[in-house]
N, C-alpha and C. Protein backbone atom coordinates (compact mmCIF):
# COMPACT_ATOMS: atom_id res chain seq x y z
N UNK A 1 8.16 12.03 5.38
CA UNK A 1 7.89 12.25 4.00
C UNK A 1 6.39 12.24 3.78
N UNK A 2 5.95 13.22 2.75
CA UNK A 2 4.19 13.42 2.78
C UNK A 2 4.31 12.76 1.18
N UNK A 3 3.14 11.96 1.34
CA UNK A 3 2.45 11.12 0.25
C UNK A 3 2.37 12.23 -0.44
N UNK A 4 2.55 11.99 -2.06
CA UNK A 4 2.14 12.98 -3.09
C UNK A 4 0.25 12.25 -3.51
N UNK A 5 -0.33 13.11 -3.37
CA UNK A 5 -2.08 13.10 -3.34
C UNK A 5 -2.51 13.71 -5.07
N UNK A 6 -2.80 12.93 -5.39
CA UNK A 6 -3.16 12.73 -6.76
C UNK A 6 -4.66 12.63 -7.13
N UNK A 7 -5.58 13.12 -7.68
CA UNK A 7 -7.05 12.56 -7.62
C UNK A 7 -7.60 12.87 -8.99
N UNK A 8 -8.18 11.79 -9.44
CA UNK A 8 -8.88 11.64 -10.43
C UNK A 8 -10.08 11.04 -10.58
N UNK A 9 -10.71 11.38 -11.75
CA UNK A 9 -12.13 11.59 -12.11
C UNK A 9 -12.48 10.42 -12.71
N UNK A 10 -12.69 9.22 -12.28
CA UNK A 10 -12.94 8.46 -13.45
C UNK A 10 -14.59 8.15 -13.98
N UNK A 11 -15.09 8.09 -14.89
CA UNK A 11 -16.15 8.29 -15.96
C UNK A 11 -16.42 6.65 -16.90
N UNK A 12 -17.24 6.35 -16.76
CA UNK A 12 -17.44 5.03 -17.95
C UNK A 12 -18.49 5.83 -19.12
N UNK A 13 -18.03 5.71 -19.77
CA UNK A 13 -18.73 6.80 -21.08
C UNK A 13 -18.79 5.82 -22.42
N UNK A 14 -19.29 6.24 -23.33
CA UNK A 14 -19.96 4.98 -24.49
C UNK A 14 -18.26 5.57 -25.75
N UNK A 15 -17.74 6.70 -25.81
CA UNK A 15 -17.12 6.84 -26.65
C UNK A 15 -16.41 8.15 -26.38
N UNK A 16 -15.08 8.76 -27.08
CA UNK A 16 -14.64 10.54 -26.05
C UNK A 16 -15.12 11.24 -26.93
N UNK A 17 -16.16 11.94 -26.56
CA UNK A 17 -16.71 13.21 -27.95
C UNK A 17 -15.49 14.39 -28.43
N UNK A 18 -15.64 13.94 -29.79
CA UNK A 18 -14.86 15.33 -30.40
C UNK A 18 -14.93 16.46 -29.94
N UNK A 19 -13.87 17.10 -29.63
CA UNK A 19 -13.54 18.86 -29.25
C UNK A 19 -14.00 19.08 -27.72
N UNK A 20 -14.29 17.78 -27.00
CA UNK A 20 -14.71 17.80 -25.38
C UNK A 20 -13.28 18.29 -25.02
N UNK A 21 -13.40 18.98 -24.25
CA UNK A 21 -11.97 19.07 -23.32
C UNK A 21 -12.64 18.44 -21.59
N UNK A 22 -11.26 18.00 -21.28
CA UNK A 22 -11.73 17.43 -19.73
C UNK A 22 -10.35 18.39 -19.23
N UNK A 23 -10.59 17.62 -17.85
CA UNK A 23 -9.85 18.09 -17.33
C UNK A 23 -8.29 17.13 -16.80
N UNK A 24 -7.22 17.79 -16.20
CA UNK A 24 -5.44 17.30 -16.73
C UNK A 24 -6.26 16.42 -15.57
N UNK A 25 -5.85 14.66 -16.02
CA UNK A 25 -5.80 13.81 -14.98
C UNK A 25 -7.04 13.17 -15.12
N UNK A 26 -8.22 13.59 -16.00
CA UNK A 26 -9.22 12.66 -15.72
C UNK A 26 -9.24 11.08 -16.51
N UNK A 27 -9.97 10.43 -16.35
CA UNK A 27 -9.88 9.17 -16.86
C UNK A 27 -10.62 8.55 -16.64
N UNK A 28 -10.84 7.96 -18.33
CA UNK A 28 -12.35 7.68 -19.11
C UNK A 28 -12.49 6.06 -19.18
N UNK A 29 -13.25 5.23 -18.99
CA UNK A 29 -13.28 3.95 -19.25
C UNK A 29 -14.35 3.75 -20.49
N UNK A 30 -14.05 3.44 -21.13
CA UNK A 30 -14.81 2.75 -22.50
C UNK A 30 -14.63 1.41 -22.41
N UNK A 31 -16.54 1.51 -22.36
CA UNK A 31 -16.62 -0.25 -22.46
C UNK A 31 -16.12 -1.07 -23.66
N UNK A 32 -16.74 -0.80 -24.98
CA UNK A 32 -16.19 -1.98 -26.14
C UNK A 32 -16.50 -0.81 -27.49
N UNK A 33 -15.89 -1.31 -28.28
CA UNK A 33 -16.01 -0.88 -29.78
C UNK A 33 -14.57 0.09 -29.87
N UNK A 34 -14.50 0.41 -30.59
CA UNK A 34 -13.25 0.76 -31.38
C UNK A 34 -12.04 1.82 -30.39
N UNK A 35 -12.96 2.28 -29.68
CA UNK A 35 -12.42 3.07 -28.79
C UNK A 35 -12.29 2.75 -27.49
N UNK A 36 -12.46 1.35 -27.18
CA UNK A 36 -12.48 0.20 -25.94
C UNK A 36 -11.22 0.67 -25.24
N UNK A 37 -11.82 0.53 -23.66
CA UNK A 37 -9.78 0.74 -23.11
C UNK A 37 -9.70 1.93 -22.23
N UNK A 38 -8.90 2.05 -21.43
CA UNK A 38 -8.55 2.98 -20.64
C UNK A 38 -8.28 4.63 -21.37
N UNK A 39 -8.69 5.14 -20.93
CA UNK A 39 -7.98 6.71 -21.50
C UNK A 39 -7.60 7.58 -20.09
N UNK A 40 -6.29 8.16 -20.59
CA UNK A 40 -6.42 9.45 -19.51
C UNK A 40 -5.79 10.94 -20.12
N UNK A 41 -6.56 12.00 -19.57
CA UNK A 41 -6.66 12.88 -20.29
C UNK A 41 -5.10 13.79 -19.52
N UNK A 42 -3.97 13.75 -20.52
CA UNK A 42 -2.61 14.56 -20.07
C UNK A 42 -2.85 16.31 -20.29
N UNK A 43 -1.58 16.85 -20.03
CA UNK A 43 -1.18 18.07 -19.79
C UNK A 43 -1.95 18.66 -21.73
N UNK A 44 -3.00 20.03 -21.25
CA UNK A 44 -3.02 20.31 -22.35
C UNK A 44 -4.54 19.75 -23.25
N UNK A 45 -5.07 18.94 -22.45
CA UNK A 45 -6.53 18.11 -22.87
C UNK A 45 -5.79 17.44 -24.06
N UNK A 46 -5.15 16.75 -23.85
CA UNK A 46 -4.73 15.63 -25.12
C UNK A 46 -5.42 14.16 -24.51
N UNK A 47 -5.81 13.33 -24.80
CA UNK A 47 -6.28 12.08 -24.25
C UNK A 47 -5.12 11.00 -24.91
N UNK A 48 -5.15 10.51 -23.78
CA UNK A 48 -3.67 9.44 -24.29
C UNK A 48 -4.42 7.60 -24.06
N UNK A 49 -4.15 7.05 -24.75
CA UNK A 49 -5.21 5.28 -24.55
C UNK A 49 -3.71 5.00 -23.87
N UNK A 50 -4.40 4.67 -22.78
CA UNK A 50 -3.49 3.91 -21.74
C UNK A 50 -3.61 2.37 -21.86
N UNK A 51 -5.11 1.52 -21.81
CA UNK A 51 -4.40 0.30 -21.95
C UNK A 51 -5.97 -0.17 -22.36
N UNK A 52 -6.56 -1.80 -22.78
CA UNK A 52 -7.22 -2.11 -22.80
C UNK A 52 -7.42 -3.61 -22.51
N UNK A 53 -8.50 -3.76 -21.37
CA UNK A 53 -8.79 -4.77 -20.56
C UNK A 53 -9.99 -5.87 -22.00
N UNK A 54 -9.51 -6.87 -22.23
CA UNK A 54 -9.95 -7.31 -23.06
C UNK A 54 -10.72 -8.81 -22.44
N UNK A 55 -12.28 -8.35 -22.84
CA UNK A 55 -12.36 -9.96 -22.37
C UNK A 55 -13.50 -10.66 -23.39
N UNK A 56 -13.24 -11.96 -23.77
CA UNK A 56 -13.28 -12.54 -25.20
C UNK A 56 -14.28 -13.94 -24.25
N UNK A 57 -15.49 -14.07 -24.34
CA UNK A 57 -16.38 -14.69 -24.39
C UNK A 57 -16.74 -15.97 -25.54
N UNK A 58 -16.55 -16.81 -25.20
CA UNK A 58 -16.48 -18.36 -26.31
C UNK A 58 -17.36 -19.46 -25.75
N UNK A 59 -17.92 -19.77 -26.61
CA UNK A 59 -18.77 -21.13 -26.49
C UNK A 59 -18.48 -22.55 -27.28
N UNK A 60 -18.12 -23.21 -26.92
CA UNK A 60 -17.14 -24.37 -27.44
C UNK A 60 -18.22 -25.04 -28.13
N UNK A 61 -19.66 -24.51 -28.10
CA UNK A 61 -20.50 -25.60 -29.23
C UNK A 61 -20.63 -26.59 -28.39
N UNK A 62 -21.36 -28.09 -29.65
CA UNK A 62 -21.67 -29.18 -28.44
C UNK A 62 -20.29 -29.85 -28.85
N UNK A 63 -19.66 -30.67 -27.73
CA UNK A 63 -18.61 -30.88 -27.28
C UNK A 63 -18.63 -32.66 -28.37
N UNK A 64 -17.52 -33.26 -28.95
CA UNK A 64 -17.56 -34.18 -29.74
C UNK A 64 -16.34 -34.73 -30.23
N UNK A 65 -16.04 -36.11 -30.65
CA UNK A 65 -14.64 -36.32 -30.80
C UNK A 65 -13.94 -36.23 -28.72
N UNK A 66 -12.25 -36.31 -29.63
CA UNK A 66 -11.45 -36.16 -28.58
C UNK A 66 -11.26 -34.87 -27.94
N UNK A 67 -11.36 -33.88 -29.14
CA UNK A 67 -10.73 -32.66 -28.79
C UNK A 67 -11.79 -31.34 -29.15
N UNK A 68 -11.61 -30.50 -28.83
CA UNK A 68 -12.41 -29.37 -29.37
C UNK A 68 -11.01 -28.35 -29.05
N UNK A 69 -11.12 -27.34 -30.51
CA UNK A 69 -9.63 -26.56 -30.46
C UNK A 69 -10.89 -25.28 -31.05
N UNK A 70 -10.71 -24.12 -30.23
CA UNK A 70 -11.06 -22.76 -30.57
C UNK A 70 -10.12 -21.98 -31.14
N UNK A 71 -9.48 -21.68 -32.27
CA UNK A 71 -8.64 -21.37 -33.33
C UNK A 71 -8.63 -20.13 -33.19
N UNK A 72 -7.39 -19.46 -32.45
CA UNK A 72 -7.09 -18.23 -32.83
C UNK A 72 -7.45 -17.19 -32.08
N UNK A 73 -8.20 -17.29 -30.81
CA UNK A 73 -8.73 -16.98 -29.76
C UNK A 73 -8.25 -15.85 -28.64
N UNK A 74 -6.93 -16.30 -28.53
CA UNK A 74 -6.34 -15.98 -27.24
C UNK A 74 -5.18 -14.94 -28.48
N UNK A 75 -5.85 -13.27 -27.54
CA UNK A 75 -4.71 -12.49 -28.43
C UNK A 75 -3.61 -12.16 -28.75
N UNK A 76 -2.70 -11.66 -29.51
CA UNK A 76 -1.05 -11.84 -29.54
C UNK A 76 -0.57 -10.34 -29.02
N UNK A 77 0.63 -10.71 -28.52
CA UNK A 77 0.88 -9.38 -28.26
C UNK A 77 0.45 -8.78 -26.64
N UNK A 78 -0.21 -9.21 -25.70
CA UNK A 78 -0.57 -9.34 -24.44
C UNK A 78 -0.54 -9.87 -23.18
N UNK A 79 -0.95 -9.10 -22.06
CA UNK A 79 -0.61 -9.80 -21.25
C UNK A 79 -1.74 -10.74 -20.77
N UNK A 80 -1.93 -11.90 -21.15
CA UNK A 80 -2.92 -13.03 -20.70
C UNK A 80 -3.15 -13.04 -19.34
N UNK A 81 -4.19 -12.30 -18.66
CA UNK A 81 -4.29 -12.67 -17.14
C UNK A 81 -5.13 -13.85 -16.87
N UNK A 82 -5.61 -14.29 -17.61
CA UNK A 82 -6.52 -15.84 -17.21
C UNK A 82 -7.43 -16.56 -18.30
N UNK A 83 -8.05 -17.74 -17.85
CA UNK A 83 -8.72 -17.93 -18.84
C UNK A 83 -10.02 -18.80 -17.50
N UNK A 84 -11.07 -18.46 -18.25
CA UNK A 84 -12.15 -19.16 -17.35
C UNK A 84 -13.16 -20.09 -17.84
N UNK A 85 -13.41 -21.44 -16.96
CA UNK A 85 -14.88 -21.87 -18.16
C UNK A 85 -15.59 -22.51 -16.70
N UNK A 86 -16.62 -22.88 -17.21
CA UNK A 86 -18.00 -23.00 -16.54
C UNK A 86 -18.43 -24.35 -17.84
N UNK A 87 -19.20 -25.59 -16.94
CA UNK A 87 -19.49 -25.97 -18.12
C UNK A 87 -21.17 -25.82 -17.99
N UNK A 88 -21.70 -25.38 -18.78
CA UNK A 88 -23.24 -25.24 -19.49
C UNK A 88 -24.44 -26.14 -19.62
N UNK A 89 -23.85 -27.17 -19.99
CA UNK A 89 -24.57 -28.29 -20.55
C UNK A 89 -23.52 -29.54 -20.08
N UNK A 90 -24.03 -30.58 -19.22
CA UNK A 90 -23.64 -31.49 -18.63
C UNK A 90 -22.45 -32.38 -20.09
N UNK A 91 -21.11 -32.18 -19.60
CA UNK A 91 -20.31 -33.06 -20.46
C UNK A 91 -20.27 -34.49 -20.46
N UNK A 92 -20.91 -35.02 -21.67
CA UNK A 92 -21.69 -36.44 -21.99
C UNK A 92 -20.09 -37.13 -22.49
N UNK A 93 -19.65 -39.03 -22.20
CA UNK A 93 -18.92 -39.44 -22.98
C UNK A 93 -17.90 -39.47 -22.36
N UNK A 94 -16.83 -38.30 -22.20
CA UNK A 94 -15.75 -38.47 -21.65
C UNK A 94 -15.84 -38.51 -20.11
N UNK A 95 -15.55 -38.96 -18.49
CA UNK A 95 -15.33 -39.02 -17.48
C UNK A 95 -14.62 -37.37 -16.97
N UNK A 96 -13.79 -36.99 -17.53
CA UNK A 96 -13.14 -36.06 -17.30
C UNK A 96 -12.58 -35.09 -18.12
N UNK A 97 -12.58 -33.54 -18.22
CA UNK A 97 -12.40 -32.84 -18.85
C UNK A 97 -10.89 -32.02 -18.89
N UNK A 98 -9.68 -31.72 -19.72
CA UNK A 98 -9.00 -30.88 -19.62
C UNK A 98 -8.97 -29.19 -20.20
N UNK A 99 -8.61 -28.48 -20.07
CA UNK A 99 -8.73 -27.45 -20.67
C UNK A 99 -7.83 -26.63 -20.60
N UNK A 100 -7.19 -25.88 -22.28
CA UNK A 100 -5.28 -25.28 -21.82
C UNK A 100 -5.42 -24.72 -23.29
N UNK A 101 -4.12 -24.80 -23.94
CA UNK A 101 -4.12 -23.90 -25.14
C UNK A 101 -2.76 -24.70 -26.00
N UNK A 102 -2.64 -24.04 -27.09
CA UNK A 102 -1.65 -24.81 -28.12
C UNK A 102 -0.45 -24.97 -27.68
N UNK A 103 0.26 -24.22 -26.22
CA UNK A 103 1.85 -25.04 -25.67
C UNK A 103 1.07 -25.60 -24.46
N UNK A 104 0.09 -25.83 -23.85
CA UNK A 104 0.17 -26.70 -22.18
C UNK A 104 -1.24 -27.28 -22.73
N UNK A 105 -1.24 -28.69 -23.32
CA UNK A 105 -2.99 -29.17 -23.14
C UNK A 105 -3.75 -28.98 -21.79
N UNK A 106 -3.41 -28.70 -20.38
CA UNK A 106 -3.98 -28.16 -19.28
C UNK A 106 -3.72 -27.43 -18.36
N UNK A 107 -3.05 -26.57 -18.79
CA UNK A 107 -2.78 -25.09 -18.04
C UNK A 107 -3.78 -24.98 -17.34
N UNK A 108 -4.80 -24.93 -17.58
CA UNK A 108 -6.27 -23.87 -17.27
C UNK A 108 -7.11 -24.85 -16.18
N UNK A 109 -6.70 -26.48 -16.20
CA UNK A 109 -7.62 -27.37 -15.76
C UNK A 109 -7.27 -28.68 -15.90
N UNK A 110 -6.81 -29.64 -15.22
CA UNK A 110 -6.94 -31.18 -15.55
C UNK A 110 -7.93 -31.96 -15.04
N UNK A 111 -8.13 -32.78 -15.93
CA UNK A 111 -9.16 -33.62 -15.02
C UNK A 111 -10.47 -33.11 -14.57
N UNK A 112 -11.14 -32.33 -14.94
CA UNK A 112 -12.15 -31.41 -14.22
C UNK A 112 -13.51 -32.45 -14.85
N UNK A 113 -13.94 -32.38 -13.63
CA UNK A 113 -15.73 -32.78 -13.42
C UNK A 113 -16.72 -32.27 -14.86
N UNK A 114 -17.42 -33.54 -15.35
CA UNK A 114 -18.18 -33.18 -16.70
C UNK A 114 -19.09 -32.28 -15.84
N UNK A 115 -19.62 -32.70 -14.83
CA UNK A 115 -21.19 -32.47 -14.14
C UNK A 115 -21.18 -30.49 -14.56
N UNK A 116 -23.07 -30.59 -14.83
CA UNK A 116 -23.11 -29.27 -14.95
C UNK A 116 -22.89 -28.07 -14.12
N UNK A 117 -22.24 -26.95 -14.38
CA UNK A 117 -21.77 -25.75 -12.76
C UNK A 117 -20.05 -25.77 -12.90
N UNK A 118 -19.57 -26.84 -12.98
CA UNK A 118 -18.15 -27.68 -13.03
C UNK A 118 -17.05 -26.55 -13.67
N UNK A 119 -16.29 -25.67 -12.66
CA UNK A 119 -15.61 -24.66 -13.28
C UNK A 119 -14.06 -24.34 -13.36
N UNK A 120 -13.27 -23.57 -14.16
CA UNK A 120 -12.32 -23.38 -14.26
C UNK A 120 -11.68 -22.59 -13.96
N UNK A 121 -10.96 -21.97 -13.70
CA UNK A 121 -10.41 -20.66 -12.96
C UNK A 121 -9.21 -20.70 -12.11
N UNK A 122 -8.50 -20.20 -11.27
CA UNK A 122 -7.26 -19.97 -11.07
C UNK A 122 -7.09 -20.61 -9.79
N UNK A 123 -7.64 -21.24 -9.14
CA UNK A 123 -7.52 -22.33 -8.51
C UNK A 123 -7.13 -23.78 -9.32
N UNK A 124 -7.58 -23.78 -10.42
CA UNK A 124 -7.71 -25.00 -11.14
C UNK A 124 -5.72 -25.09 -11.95
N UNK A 125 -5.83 -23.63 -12.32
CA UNK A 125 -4.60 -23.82 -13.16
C UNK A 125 -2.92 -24.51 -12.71
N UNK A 126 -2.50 -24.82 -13.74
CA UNK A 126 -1.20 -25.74 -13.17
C UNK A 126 -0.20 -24.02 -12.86
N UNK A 127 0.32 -24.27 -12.22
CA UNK A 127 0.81 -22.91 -11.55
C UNK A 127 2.42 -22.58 -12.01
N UNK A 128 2.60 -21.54 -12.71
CA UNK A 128 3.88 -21.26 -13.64
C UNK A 128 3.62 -21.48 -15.02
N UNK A 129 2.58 -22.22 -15.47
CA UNK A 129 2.23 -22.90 -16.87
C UNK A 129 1.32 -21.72 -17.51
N UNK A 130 0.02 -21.54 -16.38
CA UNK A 130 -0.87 -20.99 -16.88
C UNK A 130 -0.79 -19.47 -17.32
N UNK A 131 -1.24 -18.45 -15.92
CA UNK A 131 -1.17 -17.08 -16.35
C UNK A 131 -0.92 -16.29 -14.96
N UNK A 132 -0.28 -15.32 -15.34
CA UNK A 132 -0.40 -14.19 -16.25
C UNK A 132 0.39 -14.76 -16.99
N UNK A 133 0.48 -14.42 -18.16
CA UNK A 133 1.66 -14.37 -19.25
C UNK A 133 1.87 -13.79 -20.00
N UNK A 134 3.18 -13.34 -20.51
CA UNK A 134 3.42 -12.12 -21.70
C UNK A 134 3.25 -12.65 -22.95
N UNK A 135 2.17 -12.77 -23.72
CA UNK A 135 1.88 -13.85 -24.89
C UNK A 135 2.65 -12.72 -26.42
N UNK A 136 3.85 -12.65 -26.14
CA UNK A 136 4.16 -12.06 -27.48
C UNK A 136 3.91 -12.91 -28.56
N UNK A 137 4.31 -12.09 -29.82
CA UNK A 137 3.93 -13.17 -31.12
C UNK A 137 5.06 -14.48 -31.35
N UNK A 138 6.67 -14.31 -30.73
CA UNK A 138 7.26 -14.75 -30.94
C UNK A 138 6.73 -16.57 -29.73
N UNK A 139 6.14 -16.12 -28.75
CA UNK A 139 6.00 -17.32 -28.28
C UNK A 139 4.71 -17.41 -28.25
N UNK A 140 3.97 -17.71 -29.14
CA UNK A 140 2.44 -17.08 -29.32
C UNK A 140 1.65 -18.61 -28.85
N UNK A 141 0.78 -18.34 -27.72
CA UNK A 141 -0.36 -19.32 -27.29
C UNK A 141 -1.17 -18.43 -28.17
N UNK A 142 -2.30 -19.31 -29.04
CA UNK A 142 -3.31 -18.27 -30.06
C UNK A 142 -4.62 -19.47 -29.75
N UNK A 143 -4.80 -20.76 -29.56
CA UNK A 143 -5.80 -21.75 -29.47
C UNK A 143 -6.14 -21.64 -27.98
N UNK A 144 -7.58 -21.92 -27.62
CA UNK A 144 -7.96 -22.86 -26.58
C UNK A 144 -8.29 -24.43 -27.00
N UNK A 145 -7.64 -25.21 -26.25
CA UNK A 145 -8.26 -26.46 -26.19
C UNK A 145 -8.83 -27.05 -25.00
N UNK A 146 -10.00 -27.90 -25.53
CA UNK A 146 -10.52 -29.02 -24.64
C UNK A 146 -10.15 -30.04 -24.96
N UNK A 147 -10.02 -30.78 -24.16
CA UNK A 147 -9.24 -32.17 -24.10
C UNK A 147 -10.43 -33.16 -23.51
N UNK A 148 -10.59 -34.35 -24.06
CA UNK A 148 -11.24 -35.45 -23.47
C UNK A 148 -10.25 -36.20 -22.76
N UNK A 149 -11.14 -37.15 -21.65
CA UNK A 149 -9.90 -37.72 -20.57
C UNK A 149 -9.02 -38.81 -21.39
N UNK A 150 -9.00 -38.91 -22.71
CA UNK A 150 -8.00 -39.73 -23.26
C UNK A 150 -8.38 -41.36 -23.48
N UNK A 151 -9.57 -41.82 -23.11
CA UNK A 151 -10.12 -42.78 -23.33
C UNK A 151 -11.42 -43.03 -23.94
N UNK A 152 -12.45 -42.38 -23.57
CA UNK A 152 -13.66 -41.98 -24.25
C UNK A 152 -14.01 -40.93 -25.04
N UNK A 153 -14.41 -40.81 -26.06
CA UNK A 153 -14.78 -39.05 -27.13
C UNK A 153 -15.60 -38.48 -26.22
N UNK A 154 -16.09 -37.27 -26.43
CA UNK A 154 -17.08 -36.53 -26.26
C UNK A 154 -18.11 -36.75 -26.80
N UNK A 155 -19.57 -37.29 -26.74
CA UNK A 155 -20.52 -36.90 -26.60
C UNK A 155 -21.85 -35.84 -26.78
N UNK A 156 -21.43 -34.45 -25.76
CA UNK A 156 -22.31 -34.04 -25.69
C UNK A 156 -21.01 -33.22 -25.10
N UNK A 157 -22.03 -31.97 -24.24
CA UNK A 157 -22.06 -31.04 -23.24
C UNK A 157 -21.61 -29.69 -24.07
N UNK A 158 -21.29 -28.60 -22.94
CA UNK A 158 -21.11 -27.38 -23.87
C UNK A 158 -20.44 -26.76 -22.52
N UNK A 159 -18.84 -25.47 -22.77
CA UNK A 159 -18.85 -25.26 -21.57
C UNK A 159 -18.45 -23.94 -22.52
N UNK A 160 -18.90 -22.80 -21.31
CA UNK A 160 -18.45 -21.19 -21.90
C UNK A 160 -17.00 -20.86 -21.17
N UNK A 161 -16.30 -20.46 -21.96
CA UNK A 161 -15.08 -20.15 -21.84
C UNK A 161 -14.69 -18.03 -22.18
N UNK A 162 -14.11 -17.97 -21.11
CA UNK A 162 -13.79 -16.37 -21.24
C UNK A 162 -12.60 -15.91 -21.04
N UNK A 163 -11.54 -15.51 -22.04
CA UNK A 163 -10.28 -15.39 -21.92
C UNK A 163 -10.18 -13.76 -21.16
N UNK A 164 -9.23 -13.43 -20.89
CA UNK A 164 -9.15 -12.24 -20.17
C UNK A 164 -7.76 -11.56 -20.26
N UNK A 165 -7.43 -10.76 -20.78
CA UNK A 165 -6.17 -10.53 -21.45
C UNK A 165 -6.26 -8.48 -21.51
N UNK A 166 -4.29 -8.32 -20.96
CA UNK A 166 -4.17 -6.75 -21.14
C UNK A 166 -4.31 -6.52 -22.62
N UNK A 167 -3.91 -5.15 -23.40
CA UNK A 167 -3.11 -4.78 -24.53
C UNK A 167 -3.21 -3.64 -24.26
N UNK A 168 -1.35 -3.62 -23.95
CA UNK A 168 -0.66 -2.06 -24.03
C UNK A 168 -0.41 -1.21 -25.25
N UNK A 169 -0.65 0.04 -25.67
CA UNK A 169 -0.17 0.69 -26.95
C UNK A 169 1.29 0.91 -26.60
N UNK A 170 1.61 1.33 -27.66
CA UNK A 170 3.10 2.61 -27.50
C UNK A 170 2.90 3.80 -26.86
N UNK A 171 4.03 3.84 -26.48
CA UNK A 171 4.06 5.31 -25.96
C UNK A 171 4.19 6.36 -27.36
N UNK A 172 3.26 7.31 -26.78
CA UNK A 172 2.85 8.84 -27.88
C UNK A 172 3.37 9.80 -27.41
């Protein structure tokens, strides 16, 4: 049996100019703004939005209290492929850091090192809890939280957090 050989053009372009025609099969990457997201151009120069790779950059501020909750964050309707943090500014106060969202207080991280560099990522995550996940609205994770180790507040520190998430359209 011979492989069916398929080849396409792909392009990172700022936006798809009106009345451009491409050609059947090419496919456009748009970085951000309204037209963000995969495109590929079907039978006929129609451009169809295939999908968009979304990634949501957060700074938790200086870190204080028990908890720090980023409200509303993590999008609905998607497929959540991860969430990442780095901490910035050395976490003052608490011994140990968690980090997860409004159903798992540490999906993303337990226990993690204040010290500055100190990171999160898919090594860290509790495994089945975290991601990928199909975050429809009906079972909607929408918060990030930080968690202090449960004995001391926070202090100080600052860590950047970057969610990373699909969103599929309908089919046209």
């Amino acid at each position: 049996m011979e492989a069916i050989k398929t080849a396409y053009r792909i392009a990172v372009v700022p936006s798809l100019p009106a009345g451009q025609l491409a050609g059947n099969g090419e496919i456009r990457v748009i970085p951000s703004g309204s037209q963000g997201g995969v495109w590929i151009c079907s039978a006929g120069n129609v451009w169809r939005y295939m999908a968009a790779m979304l990634v949501t950059a957060l700074d938790s501020g200086v870190l204080a209290g028990n908890a720090v909750t980023l409200a509303g964050v993590i999008p609905a309707n998607c497929l959540l492929m991860g969430v990442t943090a780095q901490v910035t500014v050395a976490v003052t106060g608490s011994a140990t850091w968690d980090l997860g969202d409004d159903v798992d207080g540490d999906c993303y991280g337990a226990a993690l090192a204040p010290a500055l560099g100190t990171q999160a990522n898919v090594n860290t995550y509790d495994a089945g809890l975290a991601a990928p996940i199909y975050n429809r609205a009906a079972a909607l994770r929408s918060d990030i939280i930080i968690t202090n180790d449960g004995a001391n507040p926070f202090t100080g520190g600052r860590i950047l957090i970057r969610i990373y998430s699909l969103v599929f359209p309908y089919p046209v």
